[in-house]
Protein backbone atom coordinates (compact mmCIF):
# COMPACT_ATOMS: atom_id res chain seq x y z
CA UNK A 1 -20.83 26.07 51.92
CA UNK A 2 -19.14 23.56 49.72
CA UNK A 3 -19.59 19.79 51.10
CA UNK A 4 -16.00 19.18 51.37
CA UNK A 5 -16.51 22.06 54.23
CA UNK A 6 -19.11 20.49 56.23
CA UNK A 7 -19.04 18.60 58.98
CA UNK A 8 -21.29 15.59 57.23
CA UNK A 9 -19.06 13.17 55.20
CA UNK A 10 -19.39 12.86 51.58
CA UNK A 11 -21.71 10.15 49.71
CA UNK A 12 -19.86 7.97 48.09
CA UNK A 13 -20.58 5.07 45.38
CA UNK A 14 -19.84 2.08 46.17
CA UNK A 15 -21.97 -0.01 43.11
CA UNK A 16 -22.47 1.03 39.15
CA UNK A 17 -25.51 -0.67 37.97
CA UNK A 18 -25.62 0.57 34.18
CA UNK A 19 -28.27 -1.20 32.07
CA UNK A 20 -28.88 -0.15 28.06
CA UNK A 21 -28.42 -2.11 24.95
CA UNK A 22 -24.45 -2.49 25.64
CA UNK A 23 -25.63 -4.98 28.32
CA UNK A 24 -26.00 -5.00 32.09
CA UNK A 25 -23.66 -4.17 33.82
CA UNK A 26 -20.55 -2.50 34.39
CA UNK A 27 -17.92 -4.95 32.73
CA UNK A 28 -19.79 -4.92 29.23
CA UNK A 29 -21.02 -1.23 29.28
CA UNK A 30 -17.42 -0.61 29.97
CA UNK A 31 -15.97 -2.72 27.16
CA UNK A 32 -18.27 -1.05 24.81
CA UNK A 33 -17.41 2.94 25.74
CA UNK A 34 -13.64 1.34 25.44
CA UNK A 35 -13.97 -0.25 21.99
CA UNK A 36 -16.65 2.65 20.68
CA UNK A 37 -18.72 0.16 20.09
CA UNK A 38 -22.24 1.05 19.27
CA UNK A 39 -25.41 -0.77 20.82
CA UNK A 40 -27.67 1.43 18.17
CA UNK A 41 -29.70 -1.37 15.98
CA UNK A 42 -33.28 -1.90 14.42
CA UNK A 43 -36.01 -2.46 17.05
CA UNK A 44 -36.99 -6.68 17.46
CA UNK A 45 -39.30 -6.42 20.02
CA UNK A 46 -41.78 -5.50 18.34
CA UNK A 47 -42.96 -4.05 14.48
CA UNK A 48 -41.61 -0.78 13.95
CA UNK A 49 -41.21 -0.84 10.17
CA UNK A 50 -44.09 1.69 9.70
CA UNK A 51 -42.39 4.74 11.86
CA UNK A 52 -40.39 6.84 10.05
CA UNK A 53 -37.27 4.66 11.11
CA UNK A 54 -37.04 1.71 13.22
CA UNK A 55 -33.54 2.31 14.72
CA UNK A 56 -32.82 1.90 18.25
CA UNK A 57 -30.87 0.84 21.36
CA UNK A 58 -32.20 -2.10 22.27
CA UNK A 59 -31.52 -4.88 24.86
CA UNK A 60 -31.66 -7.84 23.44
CA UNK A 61 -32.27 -11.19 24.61
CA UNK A 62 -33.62 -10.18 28.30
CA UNK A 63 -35.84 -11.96 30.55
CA UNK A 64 -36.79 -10.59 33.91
CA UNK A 65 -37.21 -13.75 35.48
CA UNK A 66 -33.51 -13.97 35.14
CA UNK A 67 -32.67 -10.89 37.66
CA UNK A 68 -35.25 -11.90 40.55
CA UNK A 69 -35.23 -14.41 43.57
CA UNK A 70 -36.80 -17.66 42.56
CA UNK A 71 -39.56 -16.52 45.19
CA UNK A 72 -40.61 -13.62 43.05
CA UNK A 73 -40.78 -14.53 39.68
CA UNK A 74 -44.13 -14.99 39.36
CA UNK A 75 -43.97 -11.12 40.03
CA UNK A 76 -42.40 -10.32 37.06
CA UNK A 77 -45.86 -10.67 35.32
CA UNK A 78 -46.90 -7.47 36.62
CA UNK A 79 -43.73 -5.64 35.77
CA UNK A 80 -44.05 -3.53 32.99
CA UNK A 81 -40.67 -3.53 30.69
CA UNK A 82 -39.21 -0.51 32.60
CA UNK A 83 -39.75 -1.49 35.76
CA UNK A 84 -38.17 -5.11 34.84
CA UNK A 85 -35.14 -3.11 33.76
CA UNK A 86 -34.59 -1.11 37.38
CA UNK A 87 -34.79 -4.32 39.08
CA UNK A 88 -32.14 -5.79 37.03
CA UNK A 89 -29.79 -2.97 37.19
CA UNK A 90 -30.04 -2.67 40.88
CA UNK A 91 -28.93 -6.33 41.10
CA UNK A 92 -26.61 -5.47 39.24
CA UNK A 93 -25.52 -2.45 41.21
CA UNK A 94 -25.82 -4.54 44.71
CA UNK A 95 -23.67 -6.98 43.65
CA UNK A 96 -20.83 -4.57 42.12
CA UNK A 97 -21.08 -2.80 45.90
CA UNK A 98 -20.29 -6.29 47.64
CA UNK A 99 -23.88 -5.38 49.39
CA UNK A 100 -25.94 -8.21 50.85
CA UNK A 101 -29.69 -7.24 51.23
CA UNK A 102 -33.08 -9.51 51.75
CA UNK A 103 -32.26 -10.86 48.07
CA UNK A 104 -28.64 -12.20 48.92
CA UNK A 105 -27.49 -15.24 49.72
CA UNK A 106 -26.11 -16.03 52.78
CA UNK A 107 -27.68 -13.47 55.17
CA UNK A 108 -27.83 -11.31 57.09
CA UNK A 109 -28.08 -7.48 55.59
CA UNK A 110 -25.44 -5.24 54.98
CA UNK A 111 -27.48 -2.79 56.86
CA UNK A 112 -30.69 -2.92 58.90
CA UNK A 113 -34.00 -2.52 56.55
CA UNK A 114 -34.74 0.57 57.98
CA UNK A 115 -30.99 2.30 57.06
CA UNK A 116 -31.64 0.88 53.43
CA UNK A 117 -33.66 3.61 50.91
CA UNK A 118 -34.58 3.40 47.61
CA UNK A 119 -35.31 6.66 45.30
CA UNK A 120 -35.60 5.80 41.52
CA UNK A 121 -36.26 8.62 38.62
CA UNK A 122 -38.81 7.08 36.26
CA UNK A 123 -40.76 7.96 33.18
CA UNK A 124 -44.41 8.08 32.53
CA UNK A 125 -44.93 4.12 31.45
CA UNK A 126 -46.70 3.48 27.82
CA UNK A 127 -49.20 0.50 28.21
CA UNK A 128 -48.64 -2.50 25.96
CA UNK A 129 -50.17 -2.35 23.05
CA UNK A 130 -51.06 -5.94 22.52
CA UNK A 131 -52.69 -6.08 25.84
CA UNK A 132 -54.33 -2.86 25.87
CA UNK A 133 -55.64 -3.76 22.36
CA UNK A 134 -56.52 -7.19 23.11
CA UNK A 135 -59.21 -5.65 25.44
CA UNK A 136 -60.33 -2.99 23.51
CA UNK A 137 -61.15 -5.24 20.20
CA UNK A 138 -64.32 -6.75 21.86
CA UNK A 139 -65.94 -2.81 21.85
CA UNK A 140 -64.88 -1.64 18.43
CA UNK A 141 -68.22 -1.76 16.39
CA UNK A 142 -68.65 -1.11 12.59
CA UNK A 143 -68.76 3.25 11.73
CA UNK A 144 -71.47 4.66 10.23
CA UNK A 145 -69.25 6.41 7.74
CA UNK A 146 -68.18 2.21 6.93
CA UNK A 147 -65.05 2.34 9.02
CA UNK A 148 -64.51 1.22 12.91
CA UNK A 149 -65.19 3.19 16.19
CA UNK A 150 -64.71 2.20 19.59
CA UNK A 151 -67.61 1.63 21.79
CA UNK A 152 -67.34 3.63 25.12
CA UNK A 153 -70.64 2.24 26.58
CA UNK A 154 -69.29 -1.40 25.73
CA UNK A 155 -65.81 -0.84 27.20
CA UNK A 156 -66.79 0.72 30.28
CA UNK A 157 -69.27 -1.69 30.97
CA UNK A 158 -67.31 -4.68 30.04
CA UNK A 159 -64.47 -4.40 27.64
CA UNK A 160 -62.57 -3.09 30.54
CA UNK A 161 -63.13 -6.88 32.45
CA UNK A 162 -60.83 -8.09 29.98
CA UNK A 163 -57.97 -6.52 31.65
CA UNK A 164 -55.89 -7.98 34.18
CA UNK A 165 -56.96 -7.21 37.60
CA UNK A 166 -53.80 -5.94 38.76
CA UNK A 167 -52.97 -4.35 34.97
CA UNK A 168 -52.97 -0.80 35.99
CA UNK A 169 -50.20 -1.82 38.27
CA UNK A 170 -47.60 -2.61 35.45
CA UNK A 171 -47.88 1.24 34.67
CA UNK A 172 -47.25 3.59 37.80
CA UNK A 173 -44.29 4.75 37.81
CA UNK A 174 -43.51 4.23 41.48
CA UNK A 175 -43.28 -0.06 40.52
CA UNK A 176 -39.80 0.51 39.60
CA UNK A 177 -38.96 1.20 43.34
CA UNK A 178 -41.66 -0.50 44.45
CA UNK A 179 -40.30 -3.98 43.27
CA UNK A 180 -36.73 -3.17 44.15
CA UNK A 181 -37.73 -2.30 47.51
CA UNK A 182 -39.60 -5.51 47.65
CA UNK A 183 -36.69 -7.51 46.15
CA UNK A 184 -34.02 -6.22 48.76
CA UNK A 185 -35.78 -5.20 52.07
CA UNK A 186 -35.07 -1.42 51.91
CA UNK A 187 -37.33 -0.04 54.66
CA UNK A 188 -35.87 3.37 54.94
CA UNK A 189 -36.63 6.71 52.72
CA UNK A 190 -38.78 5.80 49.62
CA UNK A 191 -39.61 7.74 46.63
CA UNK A 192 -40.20 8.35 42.80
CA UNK A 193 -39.26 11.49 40.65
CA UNK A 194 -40.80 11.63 37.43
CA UNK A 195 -39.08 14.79 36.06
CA UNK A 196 -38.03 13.65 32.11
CA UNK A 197 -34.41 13.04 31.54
CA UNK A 198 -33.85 14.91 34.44
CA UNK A 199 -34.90 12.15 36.71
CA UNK A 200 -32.20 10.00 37.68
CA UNK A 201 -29.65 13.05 38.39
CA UNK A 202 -32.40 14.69 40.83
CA UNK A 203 -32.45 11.54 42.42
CA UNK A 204 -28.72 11.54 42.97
CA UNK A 205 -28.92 14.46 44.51
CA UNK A 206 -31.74 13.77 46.91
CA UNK A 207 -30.25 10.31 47.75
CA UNK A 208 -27.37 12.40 48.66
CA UNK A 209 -29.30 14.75 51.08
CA UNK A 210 -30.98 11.57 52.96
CA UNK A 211 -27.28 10.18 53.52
CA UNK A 212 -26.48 13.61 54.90
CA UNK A 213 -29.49 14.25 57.23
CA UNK A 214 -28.11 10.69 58.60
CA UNK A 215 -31.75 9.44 57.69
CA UNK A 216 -29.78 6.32 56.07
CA UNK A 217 -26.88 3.89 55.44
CA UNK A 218 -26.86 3.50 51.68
CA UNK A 219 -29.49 4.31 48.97
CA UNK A 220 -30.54 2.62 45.48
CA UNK A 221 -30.98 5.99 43.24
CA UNK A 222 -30.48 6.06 39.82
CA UNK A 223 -33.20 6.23 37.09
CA UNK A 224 -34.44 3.69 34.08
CA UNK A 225 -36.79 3.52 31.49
CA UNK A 226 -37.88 2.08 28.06
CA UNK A 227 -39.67 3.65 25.56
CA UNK A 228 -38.93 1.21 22.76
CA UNK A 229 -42.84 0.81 22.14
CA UNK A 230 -45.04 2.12 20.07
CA UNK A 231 -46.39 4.89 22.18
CA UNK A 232 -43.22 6.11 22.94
CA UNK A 233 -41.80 6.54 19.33
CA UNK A 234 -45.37 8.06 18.78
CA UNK A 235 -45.31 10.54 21.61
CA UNK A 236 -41.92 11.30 20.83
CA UNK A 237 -41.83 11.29 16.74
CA UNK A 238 -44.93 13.84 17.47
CA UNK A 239 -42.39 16.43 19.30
CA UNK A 240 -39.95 16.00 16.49
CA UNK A 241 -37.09 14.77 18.46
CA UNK A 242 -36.80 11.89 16.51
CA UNK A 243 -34.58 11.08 13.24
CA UNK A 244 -36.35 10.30 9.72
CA UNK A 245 -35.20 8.41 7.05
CA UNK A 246 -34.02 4.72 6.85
CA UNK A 247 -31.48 3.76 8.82
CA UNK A 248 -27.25 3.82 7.55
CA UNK A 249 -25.60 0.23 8.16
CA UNK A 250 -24.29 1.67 11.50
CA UNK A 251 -27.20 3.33 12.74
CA UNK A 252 -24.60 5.75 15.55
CA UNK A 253 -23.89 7.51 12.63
CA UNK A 254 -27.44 9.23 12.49
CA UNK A 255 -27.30 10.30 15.69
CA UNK A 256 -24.80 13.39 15.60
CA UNK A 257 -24.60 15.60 18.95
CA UNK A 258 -24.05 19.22 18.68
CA UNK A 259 -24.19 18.54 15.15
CA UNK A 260 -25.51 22.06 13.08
CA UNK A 261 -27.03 19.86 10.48
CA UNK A 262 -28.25 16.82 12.91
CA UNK A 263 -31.30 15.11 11.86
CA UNK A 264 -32.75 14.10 14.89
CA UNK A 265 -32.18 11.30 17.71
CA UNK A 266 -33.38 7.67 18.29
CA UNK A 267 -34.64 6.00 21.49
CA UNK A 268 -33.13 3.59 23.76
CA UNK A 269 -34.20 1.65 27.01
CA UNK A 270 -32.34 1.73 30.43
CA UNK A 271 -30.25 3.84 32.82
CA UNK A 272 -28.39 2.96 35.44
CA UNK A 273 -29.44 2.08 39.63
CA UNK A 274 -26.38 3.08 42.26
CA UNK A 275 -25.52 2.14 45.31
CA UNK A 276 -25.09 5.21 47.20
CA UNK A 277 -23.48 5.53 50.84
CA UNK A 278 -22.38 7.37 53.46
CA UNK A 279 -18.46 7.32 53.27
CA UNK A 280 -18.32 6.31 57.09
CA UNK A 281 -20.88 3.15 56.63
CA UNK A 282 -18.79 2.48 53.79
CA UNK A 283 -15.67 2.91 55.63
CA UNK A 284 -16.71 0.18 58.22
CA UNK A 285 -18.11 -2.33 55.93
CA UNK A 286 -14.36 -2.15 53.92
CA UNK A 287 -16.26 -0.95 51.00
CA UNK A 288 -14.34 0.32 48.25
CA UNK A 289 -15.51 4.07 46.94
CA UNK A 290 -15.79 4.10 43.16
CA UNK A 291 -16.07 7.99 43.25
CA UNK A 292 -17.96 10.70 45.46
CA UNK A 293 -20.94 12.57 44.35
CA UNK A 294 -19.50 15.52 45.72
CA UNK A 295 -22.08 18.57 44.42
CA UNK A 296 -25.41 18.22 42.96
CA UNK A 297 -27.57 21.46 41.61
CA UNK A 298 -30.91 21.92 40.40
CA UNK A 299 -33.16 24.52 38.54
CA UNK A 300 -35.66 25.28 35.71
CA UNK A 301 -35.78 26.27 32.55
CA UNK A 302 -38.57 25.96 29.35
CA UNK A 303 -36.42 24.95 26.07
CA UNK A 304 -36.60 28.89 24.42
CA UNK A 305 -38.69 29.70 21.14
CA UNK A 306 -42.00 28.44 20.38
CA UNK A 307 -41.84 24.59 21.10
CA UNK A 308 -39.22 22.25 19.12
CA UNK A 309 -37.77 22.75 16.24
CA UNK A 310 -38.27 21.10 12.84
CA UNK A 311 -35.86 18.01 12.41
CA UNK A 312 -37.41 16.83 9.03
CA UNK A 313 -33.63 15.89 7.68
CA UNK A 314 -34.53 17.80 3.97
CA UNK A 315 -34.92 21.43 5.72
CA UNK A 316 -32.23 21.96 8.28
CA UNK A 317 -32.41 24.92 10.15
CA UNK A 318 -29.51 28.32 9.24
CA UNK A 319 -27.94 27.91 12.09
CA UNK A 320 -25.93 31.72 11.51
CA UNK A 321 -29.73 33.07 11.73
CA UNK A 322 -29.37 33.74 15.23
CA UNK A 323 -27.31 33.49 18.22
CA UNK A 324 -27.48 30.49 20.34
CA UNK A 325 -29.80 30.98 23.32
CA UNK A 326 -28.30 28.91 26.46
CA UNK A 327 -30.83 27.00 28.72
CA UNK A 328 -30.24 28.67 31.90
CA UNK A 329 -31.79 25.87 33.55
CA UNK A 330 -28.60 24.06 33.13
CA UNK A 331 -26.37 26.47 33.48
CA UNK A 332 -28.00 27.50 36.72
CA UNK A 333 -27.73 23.59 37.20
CA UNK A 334 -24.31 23.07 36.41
CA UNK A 335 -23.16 26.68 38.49
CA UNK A 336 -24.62 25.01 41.55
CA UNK A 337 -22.79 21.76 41.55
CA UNK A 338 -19.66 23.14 40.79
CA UNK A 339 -20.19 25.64 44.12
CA UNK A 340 -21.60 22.59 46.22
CA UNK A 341 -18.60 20.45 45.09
CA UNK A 342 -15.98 23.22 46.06
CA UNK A 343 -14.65 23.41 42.22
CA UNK A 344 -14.05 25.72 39.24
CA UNK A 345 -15.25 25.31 35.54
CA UNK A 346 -10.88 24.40 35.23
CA UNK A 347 -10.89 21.57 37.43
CA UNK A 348 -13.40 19.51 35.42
CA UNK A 349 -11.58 16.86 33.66
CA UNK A 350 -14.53 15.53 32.17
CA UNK A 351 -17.69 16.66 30.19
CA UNK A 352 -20.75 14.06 30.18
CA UNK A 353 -23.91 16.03 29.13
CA UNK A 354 -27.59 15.30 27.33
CA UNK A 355 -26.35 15.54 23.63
CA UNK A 356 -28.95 14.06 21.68
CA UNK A 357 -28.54 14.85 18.42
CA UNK A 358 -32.02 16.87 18.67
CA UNK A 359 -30.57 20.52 17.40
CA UNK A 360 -32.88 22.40 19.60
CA UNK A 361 -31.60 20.79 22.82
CA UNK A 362 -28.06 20.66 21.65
CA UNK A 363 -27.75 23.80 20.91
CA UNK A 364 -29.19 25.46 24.19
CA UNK A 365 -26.97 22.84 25.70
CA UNK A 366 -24.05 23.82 24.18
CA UNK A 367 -24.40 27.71 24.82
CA UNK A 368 -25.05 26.28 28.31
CA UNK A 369 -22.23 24.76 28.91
CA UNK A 370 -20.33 27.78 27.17
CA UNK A 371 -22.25 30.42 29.29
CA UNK A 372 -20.58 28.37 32.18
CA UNK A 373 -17.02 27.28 31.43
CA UNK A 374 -15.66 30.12 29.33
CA UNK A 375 -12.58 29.46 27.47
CA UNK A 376 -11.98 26.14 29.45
CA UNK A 377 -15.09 24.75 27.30
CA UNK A 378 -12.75 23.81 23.88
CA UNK A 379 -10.33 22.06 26.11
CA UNK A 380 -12.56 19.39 27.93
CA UNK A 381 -13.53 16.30 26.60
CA UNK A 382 -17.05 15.81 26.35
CA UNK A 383 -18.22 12.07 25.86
CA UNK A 384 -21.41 12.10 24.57
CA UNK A 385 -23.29 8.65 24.87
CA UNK A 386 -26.59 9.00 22.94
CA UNK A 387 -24.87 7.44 19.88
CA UNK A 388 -23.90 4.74 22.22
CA UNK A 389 -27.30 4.09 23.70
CA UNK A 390 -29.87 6.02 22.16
CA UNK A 391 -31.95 8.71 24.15
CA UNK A 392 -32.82 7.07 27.48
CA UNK A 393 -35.00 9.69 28.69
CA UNK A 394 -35.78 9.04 32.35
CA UNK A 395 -32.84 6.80 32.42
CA UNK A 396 -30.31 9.26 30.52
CA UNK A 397 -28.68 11.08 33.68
CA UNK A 398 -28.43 8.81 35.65
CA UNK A 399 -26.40 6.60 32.51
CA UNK A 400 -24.69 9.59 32.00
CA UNK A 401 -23.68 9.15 35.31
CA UNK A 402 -22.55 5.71 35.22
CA UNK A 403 -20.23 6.03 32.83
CA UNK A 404 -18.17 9.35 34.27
CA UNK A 405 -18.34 7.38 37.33
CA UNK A 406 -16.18 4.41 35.17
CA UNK A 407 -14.32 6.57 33.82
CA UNK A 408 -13.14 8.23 36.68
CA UNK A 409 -12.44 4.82 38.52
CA UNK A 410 -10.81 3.43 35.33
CA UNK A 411 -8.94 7.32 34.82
CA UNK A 412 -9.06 6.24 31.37
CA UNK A 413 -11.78 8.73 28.74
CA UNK A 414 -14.22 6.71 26.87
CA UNK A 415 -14.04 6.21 23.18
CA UNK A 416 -16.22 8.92 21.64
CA UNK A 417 -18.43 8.02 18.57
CA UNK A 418 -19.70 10.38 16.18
CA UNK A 419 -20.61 10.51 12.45
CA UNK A 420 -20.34 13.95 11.59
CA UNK A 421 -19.00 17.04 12.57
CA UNK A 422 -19.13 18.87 16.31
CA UNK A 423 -20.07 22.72 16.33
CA UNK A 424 -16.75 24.56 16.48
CA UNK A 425 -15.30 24.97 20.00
CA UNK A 426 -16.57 21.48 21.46
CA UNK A 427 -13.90 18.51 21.97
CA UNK A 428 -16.62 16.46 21.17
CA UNK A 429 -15.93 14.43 18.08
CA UNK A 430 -14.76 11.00 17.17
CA UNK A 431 -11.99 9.51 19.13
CA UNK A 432 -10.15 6.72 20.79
CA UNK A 433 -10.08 5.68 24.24
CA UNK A 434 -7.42 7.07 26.26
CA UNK A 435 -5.84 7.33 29.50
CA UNK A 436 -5.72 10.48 31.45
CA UNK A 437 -6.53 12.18 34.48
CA UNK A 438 -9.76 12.50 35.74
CA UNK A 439 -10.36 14.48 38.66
CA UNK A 440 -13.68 15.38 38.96
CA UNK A 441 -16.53 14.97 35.96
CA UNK A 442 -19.28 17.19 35.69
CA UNK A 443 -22.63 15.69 34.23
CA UNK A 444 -25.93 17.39 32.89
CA UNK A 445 -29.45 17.00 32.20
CA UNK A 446 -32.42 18.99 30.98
CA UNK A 447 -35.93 17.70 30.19
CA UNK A 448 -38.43 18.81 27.76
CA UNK A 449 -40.62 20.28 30.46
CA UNK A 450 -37.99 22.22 31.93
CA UNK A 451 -36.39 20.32 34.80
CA UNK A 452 -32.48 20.62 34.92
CA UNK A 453 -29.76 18.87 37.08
CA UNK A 454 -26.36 18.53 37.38
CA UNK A 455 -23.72 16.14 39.33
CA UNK A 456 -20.04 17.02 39.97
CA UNK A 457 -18.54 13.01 40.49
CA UNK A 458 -14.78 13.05 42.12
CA UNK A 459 -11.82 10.20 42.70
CA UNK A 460 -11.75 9.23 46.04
CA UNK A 461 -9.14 11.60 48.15
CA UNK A 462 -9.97 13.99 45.69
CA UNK A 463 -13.09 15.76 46.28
């Protein structure tokens, strides 16, 4: 039965908490998507001139202790960088929903503890490097071979002391809603999905079944995380998903969704944190709904073939070798929301899916979204926001989100960047800003291991 048919009202969001290298925020991730103006740069925070490129989104300038109470700074020394991140962006989010919490000044609460959850998608968190090597440099011994090995005896028995006692801490991933929790009281449902880029959109979803079961008020969901380190480009440059080459003077330009000869994507840090309600709490506080998640679907589905594809930029794949194979985890995805929102392929206004620039993924994607909307598919914007941002991972769906969710309370499409040229049949290249209607957006996800969700977002008095 579609939502709008049952007798349980509608979650609605109330707060955007977007967070990237455009800033943190709505205002100035806003401003950016309007201007199509690119937060893509080379990586500060740390060396990265020895990985195949150093390109990435960024956020500059940011200090956790700037985002916390004054009571828990001294916290913020066992936050790792993505954790950090969530607790910014749900400030950010609580504020933007007019919510006070056990962080705001003056009290009391919005809503008791208790009807306050949290539910936050999150990645698996790379240790720092420093750190972790700072320890491990007291057990590396001379090789008999006249290099350097590492000493297991030595570290075990006390290399490992030189660690933090709380280090291991920094790295679960349940500390990203473990600190916000902390930070603003919420008592009620608690949890952690760790499901790739699939992560923040699941949690949508399953914030939006605790609001129904009437087991809370309001929820933070969303998803964040940061793999600008140099695990992450490792891990990641070791599944080819990555671009090669030196960077172009505007480094969006490398990163070319549903591109046939796309070279590969770059990573970003952040995501987005929501304030998610039931449309009667919000009703009685005077809240103001900034759109309704108003159908959510889920499924699975391995990326087809024999792993990823090559992206080394000098041997491009034929892409008139083969048909496109669709990932029917999204389009089973993407099918569900549209019948638990109550809406056809025609009534989507708006397009925001994965599109990383990683031919593999775009690709499936792309016969995805084709295997679902037919002929309707070369008629609807999509606004593609890796170039934007970079690839978020954890945080991408849930950004992905944030942004159809501005663009459906500004009814305005955001500027699209791109550097080369879209597959045929996909509105998906450069252009402007523009006002329009925007009903109801429909945004997708799919991870490398297989997990797949989807969100239809509607105007108020829509849906």
């Amino acid at each position: 039965m579609p939502r709008s048919e049952r007798p349980v009202a509608q979650p609605v969001i109330t707060g955007l908490g977007p967070i990237s290298a455009l800033g943190i925020g709505l205002d100035p991730t806003w401003a950016a998507l309007g201007e199509g103006r690119s937060g893509l740069d080379e990586i500060t925070g740390f060396d990265a001139t020895g990985f195949p490129s150093s390109a990435g989104g960024e956020l500059s300038g940011f200090r956790p202790t700037d985002h916390v109470p004054k009571s828990y700074r001294k916290a913020t020394k066992v936050m790792a960088r993505d954790s950090a991140l969530a607790v910014a962006a749900a400030r950010a989010a609580v504020e933007h929903a007019g919510l006070r919490t056990r962080a705001s000044e003056p009290q009391p609460s919005t809503y008791p503890d208790d009807r306050l959850g949290c539910l936050i998608g999150a990645g698996l968190i790379s240790a720092d490097t420093a750190e972790l090597g700072a320890a491990l440099a007291s057990s590396i011994r001379a090789g008999s071979d006249g290099g350097a090995d590492v000493d297991l005896e030595h570290w075990g028995r006390e290399g490992i002391a030189n660690l933090t006692p709380l280090w291991m801490l920094k790295y679960l991933p349940n500390m990203l809603a473990c600190h916000v929790t902390i930070i603003h009281g919420t008592r009620g449902p608690s949890n952690t999905l760790v499901c790739g880029e699939a992560s923040g959109l699941l949690s949508l979803g399953e914030a939006s079944r605790i609001l129904e079961r009437g087991a809370a008020d309001a929820v933070l969901t969303g998803g964040v995380e940061s793999k600008l380190n140099p695990l992450g480009l490792a891990r990641m440059y070791a599944w080819d998903r990555l671009r090669r080459g030196p960077a172009s003077d505007e480094a969006w330009r490398d990163v070319r969704p549903y591109d046939p000869d796309a070279g590969g994507s770059v990573l970003g840090e952040g995501g987005a944190i929501f304030v998610l309600e039931s449309a009667d709490a919000a009703a009685a506080r005077g809240a103001r709904a900034i759109g309704v998640l108003s159908g959510h679907g889920s499924s699975h589905a391995m990326l087809g073939g024999d792993g990823p594809e090559s992206l080394e930029t000098d041997s491009p794949e034929t892409d008139s070798s083969k048909p496109d194979s669709p990932n029917l985890g999204i389009v089973d995805a993407c099918e569900r929301a549209l019948e638990d929102a109550g809406v056809t392929p025609g009534e989507i206004d708006l397009i925001v899916p994965q599109g990383t620039g990683v031919r593999s993924m775009d690709r499936s994607e792309a016969a995805a979204l084709g295997e679902v909307f037919g002929d309707a598919l070369s008629e609807t914007p999509i606004a593609a926001v890796t170039p934007y941002v970079g690839d978020l991972v954890a945080g991408a769906g849930a950004f992905q989100a944030a942004v159809a969710l501005a663009a459906i309370a500004e009814q305005r499409f955001p500027a699209r960047l791109h550097g080369g040229t879209p597959a045929a049949g996909l509105l998906a290249g450069s252009a402007e800003s523009a006002a329009g209607q925007i009903r109801h957006a429909l945004v997708c996800c799919g991870s490398l291991t297989g997990q797949c969700a989807a969100v239809v977002l509607s105007a108020p008095g829509v849906a």
